[in-house]
N, C-alpha and C. Protein backbone atom coordinates (compact mmCIF):
# COMPACT_ATOMS: atom_id res chain seq x y z
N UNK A 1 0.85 -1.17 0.00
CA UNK A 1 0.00 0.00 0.00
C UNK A 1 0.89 1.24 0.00
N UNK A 2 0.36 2.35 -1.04
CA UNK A 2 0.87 3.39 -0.94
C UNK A 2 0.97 4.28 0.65
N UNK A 3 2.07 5.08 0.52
CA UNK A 3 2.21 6.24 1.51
C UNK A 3 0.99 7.70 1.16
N UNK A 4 1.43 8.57 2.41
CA UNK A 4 0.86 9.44 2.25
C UNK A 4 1.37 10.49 1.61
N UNK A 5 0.65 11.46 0.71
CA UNK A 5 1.98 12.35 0.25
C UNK A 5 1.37 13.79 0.54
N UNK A 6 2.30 14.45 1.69
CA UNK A 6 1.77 15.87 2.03
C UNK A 6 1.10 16.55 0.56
N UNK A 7 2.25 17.24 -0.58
CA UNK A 7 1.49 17.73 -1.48
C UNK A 7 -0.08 17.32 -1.87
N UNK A 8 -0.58 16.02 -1.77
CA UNK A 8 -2.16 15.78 -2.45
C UNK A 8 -2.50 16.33 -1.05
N UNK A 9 -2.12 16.27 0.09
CA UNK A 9 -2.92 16.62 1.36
C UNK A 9 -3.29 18.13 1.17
N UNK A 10 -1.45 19.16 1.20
CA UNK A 10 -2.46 20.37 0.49
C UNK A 10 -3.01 20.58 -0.33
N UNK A 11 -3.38 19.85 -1.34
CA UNK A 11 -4.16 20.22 -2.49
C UNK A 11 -5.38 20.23 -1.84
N UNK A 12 -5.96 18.61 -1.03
CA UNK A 12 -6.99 18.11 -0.19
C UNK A 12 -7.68 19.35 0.36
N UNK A 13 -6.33 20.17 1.02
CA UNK A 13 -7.41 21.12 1.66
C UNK A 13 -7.00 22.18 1.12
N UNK A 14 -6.73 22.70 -0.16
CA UNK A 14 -7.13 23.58 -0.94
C UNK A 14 -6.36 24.61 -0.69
N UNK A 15 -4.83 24.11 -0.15
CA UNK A 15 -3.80 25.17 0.25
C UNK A 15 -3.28 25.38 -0.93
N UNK A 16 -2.56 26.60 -1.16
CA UNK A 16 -1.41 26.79 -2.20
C UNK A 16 -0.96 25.19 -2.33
N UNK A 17 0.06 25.56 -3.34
CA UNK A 17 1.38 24.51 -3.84
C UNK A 17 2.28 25.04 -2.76
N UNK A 18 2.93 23.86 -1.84
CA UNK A 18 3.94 24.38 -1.25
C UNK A 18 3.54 25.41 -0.21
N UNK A 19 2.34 24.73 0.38
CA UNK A 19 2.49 26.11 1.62
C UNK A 19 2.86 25.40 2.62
N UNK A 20 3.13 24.31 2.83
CA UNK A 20 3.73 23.55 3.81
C UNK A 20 4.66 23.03 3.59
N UNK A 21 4.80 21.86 2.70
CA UNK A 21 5.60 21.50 1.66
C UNK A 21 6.86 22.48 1.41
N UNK A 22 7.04 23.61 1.17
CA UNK A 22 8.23 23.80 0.98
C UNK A 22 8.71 24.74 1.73
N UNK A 23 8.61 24.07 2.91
CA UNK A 23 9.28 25.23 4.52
C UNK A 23 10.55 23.50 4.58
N UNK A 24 11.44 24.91 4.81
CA UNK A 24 12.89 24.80 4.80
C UNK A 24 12.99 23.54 5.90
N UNK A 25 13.47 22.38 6.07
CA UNK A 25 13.67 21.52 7.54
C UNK A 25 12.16 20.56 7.64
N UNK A 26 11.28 20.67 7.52
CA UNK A 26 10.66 19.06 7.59
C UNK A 26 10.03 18.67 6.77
N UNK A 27 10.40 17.29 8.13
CA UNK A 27 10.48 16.40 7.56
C UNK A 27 9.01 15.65 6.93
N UNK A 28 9.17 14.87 6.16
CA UNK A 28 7.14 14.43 6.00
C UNK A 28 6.43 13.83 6.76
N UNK A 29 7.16 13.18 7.75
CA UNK A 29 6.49 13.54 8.97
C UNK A 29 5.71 14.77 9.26
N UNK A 30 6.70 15.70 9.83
CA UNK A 30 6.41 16.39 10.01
C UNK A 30 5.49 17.57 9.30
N UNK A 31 5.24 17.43 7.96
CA UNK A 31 4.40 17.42 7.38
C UNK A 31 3.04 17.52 7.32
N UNK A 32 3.27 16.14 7.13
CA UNK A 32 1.68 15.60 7.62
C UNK A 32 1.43 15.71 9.12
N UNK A 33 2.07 15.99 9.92
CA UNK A 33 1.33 16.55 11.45
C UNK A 33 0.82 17.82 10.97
N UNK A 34 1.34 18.73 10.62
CA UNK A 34 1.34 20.40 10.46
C UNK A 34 -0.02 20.54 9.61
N UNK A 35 -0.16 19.65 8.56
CA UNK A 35 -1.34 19.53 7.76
C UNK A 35 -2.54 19.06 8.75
N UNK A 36 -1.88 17.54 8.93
CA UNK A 36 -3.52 16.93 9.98
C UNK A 36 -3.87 18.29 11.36
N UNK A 37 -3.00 18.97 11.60
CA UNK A 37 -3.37 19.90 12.66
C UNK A 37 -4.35 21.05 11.70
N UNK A 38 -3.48 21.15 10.82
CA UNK A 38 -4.38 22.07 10.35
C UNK A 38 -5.81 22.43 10.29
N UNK A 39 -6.72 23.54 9.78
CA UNK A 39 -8.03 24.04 9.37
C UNK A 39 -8.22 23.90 7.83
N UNK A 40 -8.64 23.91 7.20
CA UNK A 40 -9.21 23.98 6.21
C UNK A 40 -9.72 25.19 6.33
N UNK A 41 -9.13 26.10 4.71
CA UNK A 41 -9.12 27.64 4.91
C UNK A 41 -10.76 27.74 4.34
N UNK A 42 -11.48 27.08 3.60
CA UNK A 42 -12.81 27.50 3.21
C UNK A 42 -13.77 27.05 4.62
N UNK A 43 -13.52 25.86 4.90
CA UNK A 43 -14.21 25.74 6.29
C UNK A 43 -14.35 26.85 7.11
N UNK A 44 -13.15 27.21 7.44
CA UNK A 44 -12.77 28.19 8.76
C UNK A 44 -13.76 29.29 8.22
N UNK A 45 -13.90 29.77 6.63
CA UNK A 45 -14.34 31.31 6.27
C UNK A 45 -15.96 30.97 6.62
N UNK A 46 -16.54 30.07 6.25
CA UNK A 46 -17.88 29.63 6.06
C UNK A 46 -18.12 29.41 7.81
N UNK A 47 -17.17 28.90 8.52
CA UNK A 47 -17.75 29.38 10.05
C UNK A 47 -17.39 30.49 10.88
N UNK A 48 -16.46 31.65 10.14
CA UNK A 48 -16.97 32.94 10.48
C UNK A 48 -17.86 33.69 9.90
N UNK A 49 -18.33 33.02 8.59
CA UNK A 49 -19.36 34.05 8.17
C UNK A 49 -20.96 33.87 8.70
N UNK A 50 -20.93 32.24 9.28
CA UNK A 50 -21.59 32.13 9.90
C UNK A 50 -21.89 32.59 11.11
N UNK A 51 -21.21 33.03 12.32
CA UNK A 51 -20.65 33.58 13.24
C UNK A 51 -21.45 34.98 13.38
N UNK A 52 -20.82 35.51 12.34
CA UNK A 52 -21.02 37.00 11.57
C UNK A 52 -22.71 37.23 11.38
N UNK A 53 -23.16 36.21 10.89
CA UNK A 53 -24.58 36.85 10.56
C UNK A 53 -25.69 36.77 12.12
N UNK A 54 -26.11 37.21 11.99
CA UNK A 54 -26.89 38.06 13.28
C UNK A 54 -28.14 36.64 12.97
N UNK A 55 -28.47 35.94 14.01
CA UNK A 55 -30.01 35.01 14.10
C UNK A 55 -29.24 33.57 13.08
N UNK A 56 -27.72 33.58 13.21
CA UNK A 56 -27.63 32.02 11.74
C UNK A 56 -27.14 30.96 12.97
N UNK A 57 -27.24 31.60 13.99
CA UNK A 57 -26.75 30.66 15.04
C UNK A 57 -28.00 30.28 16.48
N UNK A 58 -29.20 30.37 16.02
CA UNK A 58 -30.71 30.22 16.49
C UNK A 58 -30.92 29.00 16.38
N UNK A 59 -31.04 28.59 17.83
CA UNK A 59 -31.90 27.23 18.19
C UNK A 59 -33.09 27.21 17.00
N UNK A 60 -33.05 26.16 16.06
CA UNK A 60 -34.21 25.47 15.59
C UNK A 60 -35.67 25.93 16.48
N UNK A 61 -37.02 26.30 15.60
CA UNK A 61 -37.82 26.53 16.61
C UNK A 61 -38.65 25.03 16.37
């Protein structure tokens, strides 16, 4: 069975090329921690904009 390969991971979550991937010193290990820790940058926007709107965070009646 194949490995994991950071680059498809940032693609996965829709980072640049190389926004993790090409910091100077780690290792792919380390990598893939920095990624699996990561947010997902469209997630994160879609739950502040949710946040943001006034009544989008109302108990179901």
């Amino acid at each position: 069975m194949g490995r994991l390969n950071p680059p498809f991971v940032e693609w996965l979550m829709g980072l640049p090329p190389g926004y993790v991937t090409d910091t100077p010193g780690l290792s792919r290990t380390a990598q893939l921690k920095a990624l699996g820790n990561g947010v997902i940058p469209q997630q994160a926007a879609y739950a502040l904009r949710l946040m943001a709107t006034p009544g989008s965070l109302a108990p179901a009646a």
